[in-house]
C-alpha atoms as a PDB file:
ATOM      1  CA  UNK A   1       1.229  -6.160  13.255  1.00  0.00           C
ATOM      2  CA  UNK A   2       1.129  -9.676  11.211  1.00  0.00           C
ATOM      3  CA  UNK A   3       2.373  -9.985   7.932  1.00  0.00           C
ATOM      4  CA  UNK A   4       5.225  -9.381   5.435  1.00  0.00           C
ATOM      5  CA  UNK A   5       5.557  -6.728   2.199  1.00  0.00           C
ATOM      6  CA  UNK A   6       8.347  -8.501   0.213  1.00  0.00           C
ATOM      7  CA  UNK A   7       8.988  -5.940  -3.023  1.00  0.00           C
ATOM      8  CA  UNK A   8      11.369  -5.437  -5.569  1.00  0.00           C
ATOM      9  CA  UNK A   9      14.556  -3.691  -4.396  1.00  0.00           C
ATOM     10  CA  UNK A  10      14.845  -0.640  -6.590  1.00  0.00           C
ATOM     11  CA  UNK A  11      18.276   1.184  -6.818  1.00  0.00           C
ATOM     12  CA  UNK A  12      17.233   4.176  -9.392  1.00  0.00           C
ATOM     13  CA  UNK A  13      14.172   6.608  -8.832  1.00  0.00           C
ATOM     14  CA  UNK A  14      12.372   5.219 -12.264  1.00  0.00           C
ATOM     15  CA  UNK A  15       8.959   5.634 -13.618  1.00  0.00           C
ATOM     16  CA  UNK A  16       6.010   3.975 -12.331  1.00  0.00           C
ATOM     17  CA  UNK A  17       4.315   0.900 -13.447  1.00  0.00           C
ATOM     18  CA  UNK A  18       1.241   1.363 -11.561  1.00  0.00           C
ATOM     19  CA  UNK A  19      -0.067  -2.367 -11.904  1.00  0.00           C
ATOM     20  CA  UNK A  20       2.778  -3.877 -11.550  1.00  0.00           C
ATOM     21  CA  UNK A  21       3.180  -2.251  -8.369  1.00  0.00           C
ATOM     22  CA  UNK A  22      -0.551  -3.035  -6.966  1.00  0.00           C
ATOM     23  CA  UNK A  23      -0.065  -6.555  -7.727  1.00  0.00           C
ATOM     24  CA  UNK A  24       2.696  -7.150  -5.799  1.00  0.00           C
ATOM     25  CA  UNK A  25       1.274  -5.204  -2.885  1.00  0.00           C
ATOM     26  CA  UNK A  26      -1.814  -7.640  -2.604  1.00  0.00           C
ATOM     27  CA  UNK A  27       0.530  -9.220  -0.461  1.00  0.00           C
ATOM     28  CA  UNK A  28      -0.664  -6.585   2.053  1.00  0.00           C
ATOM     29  CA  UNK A  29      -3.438  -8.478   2.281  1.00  0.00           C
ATOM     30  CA  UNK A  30      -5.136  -8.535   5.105  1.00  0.00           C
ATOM     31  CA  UNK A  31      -4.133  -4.973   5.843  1.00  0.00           C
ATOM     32  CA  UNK A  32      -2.390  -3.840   8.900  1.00  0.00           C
ATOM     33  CA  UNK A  33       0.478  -5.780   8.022  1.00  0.00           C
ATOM     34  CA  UNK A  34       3.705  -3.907   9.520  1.00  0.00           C
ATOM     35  CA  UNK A  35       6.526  -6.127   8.314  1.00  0.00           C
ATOM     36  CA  UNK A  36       9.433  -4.748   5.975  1.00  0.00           C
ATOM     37  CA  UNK A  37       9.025  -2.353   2.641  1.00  0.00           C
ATOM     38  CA  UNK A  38      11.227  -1.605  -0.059  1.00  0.00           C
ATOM     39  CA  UNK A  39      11.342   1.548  -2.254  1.00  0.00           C
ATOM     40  CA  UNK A  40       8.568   1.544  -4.531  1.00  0.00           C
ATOM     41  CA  UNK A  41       9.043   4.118  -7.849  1.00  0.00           C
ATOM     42  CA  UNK A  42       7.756   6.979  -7.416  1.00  0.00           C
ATOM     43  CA  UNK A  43       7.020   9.709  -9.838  1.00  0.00           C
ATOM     44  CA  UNK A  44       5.294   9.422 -13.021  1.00  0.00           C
ATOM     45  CA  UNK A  45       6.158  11.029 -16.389  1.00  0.00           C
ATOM     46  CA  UNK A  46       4.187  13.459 -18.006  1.00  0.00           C
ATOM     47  CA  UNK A  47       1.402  12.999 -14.791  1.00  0.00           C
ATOM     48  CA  UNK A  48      -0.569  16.387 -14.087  1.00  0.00           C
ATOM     49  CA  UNK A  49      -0.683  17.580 -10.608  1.00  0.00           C
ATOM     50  CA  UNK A  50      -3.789  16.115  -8.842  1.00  0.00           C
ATOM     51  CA  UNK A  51      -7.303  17.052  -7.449  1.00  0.00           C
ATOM     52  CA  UNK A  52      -6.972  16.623  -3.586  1.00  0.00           C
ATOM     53  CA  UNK A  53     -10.469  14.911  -4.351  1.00  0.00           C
ATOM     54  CA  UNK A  54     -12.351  13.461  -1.188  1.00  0.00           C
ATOM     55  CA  UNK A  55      -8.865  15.062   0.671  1.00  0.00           C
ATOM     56  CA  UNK A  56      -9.814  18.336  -0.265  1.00  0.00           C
ATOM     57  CA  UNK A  57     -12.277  18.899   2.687  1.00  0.00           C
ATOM     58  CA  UNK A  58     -11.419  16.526   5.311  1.00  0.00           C
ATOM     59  CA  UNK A  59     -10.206  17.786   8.506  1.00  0.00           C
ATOM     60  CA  UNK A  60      -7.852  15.939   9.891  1.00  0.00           C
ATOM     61  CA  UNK A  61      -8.480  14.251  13.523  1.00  0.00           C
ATOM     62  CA  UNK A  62      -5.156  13.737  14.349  1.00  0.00           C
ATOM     63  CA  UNK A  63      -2.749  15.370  11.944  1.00  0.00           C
ATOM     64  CA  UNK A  64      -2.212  19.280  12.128  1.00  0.00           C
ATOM     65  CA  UNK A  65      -1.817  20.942   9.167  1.00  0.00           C
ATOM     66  CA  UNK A  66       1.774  20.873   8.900  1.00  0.00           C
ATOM     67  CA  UNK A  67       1.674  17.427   9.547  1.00  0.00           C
ATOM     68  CA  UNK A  68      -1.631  17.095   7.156  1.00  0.00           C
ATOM     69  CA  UNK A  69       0.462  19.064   4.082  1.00  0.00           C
ATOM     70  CA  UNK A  70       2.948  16.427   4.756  1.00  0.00           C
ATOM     71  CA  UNK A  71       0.901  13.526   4.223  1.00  0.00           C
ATOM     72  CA  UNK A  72      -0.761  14.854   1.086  1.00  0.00           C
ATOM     73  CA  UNK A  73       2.512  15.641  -0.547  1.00  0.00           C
ATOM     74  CA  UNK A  74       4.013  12.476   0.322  1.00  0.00           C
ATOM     75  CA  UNK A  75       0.941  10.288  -0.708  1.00  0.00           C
ATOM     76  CA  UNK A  76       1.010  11.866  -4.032  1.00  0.00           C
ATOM     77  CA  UNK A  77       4.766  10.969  -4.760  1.00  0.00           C
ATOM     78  CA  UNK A  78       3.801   6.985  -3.300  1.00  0.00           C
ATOM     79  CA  UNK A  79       1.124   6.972  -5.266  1.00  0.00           C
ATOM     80  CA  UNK A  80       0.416   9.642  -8.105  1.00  0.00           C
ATOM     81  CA  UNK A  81      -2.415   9.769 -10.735  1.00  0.00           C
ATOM     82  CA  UNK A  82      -1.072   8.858 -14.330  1.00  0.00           C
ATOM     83  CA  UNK A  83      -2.782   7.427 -17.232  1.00  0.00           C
ATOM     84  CA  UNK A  84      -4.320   3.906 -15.229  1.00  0.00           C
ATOM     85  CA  UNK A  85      -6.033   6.289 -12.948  1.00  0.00           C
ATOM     86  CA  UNK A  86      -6.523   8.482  -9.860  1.00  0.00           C
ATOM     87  CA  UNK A  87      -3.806   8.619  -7.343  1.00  0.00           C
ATOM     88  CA  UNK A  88      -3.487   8.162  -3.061  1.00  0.00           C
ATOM     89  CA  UNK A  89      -4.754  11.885  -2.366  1.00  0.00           C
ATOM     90  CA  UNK A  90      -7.331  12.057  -5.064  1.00  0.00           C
ATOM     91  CA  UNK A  91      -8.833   8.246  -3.686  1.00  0.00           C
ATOM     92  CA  UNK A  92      -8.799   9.371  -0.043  1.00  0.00           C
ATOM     93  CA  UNK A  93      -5.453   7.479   1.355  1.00  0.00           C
ATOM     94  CA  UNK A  94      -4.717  11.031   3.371  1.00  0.00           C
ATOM     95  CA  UNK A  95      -8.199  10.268   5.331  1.00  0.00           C
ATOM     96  CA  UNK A  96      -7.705   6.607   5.881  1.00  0.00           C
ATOM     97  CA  UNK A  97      -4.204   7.604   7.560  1.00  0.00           C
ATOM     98  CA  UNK A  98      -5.150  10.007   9.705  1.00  0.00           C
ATOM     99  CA  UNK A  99      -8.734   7.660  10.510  1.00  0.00           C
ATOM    100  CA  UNK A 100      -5.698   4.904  11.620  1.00  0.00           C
ATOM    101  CA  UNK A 101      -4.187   7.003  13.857  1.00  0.00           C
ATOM    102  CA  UNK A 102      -7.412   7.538  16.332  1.00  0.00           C
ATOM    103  CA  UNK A 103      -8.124   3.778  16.224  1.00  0.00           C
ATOM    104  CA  UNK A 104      -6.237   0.639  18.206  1.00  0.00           C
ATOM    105  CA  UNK A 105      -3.886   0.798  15.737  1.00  0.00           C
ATOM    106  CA  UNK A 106      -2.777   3.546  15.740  1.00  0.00           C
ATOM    107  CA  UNK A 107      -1.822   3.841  19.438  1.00  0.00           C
ATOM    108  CA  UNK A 108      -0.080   0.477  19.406  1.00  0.00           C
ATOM    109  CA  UNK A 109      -2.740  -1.464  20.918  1.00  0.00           C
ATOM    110  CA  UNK A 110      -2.715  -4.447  18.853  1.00  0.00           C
ATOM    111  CA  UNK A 111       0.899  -5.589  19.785  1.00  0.00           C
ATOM    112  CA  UNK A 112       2.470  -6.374  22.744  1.00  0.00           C
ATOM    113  CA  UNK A 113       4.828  -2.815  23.478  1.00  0.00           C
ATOM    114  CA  UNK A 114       6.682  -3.469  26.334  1.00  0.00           C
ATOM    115  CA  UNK A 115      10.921  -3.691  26.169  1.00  0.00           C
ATOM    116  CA  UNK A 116      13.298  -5.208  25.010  1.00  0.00           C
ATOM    117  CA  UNK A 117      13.051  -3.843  21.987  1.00  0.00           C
ATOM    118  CA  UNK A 118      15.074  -5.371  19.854  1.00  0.00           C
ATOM    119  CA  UNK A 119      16.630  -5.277  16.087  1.00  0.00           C
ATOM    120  CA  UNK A 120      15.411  -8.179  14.600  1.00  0.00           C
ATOM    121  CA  UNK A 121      14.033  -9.525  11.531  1.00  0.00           C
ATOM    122  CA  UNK A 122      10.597  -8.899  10.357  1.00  0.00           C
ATOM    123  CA  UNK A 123       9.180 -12.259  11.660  1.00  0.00           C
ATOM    124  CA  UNK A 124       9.780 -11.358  14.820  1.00  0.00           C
ATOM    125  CA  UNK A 125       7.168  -8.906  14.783  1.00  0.00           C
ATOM    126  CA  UNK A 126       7.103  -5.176  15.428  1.00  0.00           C
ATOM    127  CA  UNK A 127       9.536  -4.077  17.363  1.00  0.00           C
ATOM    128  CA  UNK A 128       9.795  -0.622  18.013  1.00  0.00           C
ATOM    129  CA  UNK A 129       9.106   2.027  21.132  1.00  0.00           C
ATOM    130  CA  UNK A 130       6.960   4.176  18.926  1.00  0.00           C
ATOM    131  CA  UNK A 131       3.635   3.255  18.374  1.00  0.00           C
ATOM    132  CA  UNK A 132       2.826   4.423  14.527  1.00  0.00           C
ATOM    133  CA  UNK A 133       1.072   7.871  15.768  1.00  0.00           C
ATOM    134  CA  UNK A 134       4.411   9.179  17.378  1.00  0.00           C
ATOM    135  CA  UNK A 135       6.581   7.480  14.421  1.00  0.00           C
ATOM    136  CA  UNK A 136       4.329  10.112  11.962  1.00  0.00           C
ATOM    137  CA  UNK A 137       4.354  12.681  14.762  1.00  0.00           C
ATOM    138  CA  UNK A 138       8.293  12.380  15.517  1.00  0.00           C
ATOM    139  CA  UNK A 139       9.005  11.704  11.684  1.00  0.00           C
ATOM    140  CA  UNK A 140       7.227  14.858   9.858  1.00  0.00           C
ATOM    141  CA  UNK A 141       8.972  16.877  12.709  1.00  0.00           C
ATOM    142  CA  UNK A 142      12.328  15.608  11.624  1.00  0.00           C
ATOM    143  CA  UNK A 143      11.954  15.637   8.006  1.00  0.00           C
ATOM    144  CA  UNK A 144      10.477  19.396   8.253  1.00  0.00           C
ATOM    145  CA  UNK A 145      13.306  20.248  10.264  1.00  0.00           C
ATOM    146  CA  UNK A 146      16.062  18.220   7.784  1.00  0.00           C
ATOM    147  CA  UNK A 147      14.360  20.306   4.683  1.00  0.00           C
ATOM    148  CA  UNK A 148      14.124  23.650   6.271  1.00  0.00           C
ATOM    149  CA  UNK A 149      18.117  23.543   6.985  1.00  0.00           C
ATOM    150  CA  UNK A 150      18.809  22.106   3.499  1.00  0.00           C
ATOM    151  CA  UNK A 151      16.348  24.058   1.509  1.00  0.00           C
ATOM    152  CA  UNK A 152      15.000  26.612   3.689  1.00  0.00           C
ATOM    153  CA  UNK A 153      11.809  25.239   3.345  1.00  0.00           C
ATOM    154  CA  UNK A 154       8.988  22.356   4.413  1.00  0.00           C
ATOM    155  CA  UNK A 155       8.713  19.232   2.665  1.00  0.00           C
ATOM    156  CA  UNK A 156       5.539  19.856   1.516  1.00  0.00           C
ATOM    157  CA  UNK A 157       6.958  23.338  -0.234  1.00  0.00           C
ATOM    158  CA  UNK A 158       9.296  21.238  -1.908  1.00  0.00           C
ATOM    159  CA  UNK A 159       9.854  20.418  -5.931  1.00  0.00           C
ATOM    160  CA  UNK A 160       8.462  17.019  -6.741  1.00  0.00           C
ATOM    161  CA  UNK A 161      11.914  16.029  -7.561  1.00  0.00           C
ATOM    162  CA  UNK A 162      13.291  17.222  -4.088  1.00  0.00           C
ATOM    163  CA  UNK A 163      10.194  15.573  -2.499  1.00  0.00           C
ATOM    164  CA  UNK A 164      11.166  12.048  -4.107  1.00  0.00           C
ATOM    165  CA  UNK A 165      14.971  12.334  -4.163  1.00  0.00           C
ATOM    166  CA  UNK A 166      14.021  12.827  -0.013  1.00  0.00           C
ATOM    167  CA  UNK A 167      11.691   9.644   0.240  1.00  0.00           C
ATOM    168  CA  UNK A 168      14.114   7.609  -1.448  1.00  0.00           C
ATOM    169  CA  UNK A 169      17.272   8.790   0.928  1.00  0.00           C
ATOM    170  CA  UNK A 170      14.757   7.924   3.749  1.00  0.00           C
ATOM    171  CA  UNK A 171      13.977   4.032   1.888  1.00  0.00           C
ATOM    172  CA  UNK A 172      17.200   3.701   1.536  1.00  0.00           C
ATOM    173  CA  UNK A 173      18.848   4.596   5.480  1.00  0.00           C
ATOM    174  CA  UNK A 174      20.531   7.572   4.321  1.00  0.00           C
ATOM    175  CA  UNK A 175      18.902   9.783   6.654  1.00  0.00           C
ATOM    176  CA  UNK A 176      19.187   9.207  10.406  1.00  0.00           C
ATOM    177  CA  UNK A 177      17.250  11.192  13.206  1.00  0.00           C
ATOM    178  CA  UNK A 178      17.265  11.567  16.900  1.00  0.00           C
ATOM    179  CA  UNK A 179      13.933  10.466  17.914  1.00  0.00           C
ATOM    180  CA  UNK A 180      13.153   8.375  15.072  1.00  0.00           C
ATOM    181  CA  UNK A 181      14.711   6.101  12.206  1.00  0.00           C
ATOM    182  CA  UNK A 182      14.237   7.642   8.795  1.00  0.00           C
ATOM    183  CA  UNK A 183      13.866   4.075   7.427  1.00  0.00           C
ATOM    184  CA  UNK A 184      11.225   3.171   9.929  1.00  0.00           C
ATOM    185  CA  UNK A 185       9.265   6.401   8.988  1.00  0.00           C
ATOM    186  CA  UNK A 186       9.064   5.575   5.883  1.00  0.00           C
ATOM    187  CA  UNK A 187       8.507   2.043   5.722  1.00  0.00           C
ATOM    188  CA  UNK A 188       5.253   3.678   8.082  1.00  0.00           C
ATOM    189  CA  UNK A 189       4.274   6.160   5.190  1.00  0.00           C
ATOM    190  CA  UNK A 190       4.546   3.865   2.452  1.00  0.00           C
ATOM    191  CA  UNK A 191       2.759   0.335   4.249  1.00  0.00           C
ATOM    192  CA  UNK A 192      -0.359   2.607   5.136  1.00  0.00           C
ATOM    193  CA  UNK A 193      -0.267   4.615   2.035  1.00  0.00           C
ATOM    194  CA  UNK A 194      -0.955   1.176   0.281  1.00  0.00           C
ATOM    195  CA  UNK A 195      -3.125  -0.023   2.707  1.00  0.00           C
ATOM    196  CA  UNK A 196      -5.632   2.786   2.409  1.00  0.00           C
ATOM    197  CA  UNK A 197      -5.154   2.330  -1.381  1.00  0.00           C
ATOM    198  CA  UNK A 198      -6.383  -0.900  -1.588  1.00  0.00           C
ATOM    199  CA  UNK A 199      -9.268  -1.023   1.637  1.00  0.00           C
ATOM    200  CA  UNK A 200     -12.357  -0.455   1.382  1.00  0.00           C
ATOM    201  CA  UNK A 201     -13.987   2.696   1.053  1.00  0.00           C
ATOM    202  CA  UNK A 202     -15.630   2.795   4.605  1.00  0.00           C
ATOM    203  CA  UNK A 203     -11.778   3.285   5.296  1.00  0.00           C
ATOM    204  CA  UNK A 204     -11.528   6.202   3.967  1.00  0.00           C
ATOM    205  CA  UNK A 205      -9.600   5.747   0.785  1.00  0.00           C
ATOM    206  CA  UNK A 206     -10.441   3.619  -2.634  1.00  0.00           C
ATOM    207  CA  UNK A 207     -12.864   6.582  -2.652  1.00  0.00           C
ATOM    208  CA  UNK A 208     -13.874   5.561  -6.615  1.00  0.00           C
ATOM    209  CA  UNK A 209     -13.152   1.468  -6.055  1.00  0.00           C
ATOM    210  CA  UNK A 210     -10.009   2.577  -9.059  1.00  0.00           C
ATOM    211  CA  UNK A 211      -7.366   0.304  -7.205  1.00  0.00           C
ATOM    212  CA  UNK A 212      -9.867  -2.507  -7.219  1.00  0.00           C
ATOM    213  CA  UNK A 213     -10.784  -2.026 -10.709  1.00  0.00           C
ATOM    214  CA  UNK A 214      -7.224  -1.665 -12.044  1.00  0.00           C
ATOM    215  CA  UNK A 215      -6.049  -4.923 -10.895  1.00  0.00           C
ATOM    216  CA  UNK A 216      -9.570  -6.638 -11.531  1.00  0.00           C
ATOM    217  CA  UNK A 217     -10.953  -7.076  -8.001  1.00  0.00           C
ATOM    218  CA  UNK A 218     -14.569  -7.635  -8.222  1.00  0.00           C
ATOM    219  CA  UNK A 219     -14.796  -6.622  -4.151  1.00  0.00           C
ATOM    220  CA  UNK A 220     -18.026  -7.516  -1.895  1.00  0.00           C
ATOM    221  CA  UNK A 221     -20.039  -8.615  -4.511  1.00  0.00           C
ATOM    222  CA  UNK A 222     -22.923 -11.344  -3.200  1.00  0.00           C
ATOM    223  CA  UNK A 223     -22.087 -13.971  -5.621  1.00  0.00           C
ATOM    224  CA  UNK A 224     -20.920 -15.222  -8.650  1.00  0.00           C
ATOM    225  CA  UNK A 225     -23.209 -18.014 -10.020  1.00  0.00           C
ATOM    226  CA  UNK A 226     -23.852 -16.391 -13.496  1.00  0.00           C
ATOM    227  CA  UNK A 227     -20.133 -16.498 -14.430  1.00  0.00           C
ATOM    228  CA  UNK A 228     -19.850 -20.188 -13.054  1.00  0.00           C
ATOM    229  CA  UNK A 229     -20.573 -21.582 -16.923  1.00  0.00           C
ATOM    230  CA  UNK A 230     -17.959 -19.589 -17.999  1.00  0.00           C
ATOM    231  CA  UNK A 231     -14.517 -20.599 -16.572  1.00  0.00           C
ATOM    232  CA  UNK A 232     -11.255 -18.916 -17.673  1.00  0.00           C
ATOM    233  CA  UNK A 233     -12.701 -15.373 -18.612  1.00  0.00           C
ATOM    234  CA  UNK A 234     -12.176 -12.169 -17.331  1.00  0.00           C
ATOM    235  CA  UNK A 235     -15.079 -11.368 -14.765  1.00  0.00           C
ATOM    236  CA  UNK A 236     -17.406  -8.368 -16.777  1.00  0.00           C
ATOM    237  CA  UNK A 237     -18.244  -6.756 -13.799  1.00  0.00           C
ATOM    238  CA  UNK A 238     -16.811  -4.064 -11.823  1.00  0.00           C
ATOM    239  CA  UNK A 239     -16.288  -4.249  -7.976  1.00  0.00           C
ATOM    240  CA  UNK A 240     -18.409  -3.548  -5.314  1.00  0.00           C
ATOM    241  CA  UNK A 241     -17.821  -2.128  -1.928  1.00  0.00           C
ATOM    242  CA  UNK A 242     -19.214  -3.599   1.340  1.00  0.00           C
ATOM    243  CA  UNK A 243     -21.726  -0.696   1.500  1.00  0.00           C
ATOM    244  CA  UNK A 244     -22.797  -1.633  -2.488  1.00  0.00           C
ATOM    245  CA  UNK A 245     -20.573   1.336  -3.884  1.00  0.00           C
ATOM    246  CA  UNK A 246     -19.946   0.621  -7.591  1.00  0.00           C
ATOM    247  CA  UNK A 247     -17.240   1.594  -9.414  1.00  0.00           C
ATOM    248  CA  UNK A 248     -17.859   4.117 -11.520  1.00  0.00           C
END
C-alpha cells in the first residue's frame, strides 16, 4: 500500500468537526494508502441515529452478517451523520468495504507478502502477515469475542458510548489479541472507512457526492473554462462523478 495518513493525535473522545476532519484526510489521496492512522473523534452531539441508506439492501460478498453488523456499527461511530450531512453507512462506505475485500486488494495482492515481517515505520511499507480480508475476518472475531465476555453481548448490540469507548481502546493499543493487533484492526477500519467516504461512487460509497460537496470538490467535471475569468472565487458548481452523477 503507498502512502501516509498523518492526523491529529487525539487524547479525549470529543465531538466531531466533520470538515475539519475530511480535510485533513485528503491526504488519503490517491486511495489505498495503508500507512499509519490516528484516532479520529468520533461521536456527534445531538446526531439522530441513521438511515442504513444504499447499506440497507446490499448483501454483502464477503462479510457475513455478524461480520456485516459489525461494519455498519463501526462505520457509523467513524463517520456519523450530524448537521454537515449524511454519514459512512447512509453514503455506502459498508459496500465499498466489503467490494475491497473481493478485489486485489483485498487479498494482499498489491504488495509484496512474503517474511520477514518486520516492525517498522510506516515508510517501510506494509508489513504485516494478514492481508486486510483476514485482519477484518480475525479482528471482528476478536472484538465480538472481547465484548461478549465484558458485556455479554456483540459489538454491534452495544451502546454508542460502549461502541466508541471500544474503538478508541483499540486506536490507542489498549487492547491486544491473539491472532491480530487491535491497533492494526483498527487503523484497517478507519483508513477504508475514509477511503470509501471520499471515492467515487462506482466504489460503492459517496453514494450522494456529500463528502465531495462538503469540502468543495467539484469531482469529474469536463472542464472549467467558464470560471477561468473569475480567479479567487468559490467554484458555483457542485461535483460530478465519473459516471455524470450530480450532487444532489
Amino acid at each position: 500500500m503507498s502512502g501516509n495518513v498523518v492526523m491529529e493525535k487525539k487524547t479525549v473522545p470529543q465531538a466531531p468537526a466533520r470538515r475539519r476532519f475530511l480535510q485533513k484526510t485528503l491526504s488519503l489521496i490517491p486511495l489505498a494508502a495503508a500507512g499509519g492512522s490516528s484516532v479520529v473523534a468520533l461521536s456527534a452531539p445531538a446526531a439522530e441515529s441513521q438511515s442504513e441508506g444504499v447499506s440497507a439492501h446490499y448483501v454483502p460478498v464477503y462479510f457475513n452478517n455478524d461480520e456485516w453488523r459489525f461494519i455498519l456499527a463501526a462505520c457509523d461511530r467513524l463517520i456519523p451523520a450530524d448537521s454537515n450531512g449524511p454519514g459512512a453507512v447512509s453514503e455506502g462506505v459498508p459496500v465499498y468495504i466489503d467490494k475491497q475485500m473481493e478485489l486485489p486488494y483485498g487479498y494482499g495482492h498489491l504488495w509484496y507478502m512474503q517474511p520477514p515481517f518486520a516492525n517498522a515505520v510506516p515508510e517501510l511499507g506494509y508489513q504485516s502477515s494478514l492481508v486486510p480480508r483476514e485482519t477484518y475476518r480475525q479482528g471482528i472475531k476478536a472484538i465480538n469475542q472481547h465484548c461478549q465476555q465484558q458485556f455479554q453481548k456483540v459489538f454491534a448490540d452495544l451502546s454508542q458510548q460502549q461502541q466508541e469507548a471500544l474503538l478508541h481502546d483499540l486506536d490507542g493499543g489498549k487492547l491486544t489479541f491473539d491472532n491480530v493487533p487491535g491497533k492494526l484492526f483498527f487503523e484497517q477500519l478507519l483508513e477504508n472507512t475514509k477511503e470509501g467516504y471520499l471515492a467515487d461512487p462506482m466504489h460503492g460509497g459517496n453514494q450522494t457526492l456529500a463528502s465531495w460537496k462538503m469540502i468543495g470538490f467539484p469531482g469529474a467535471r469536463a472542464d472549467f473554462q467558464d470560471q477561468m475569468d473569475h480567479p479567487n472565487q468559490p467554484y458555483p458548481l457542485g461535483p460530478v462523478s465519473i459516471s455524470g452523477k450530480r450532487s444532489v
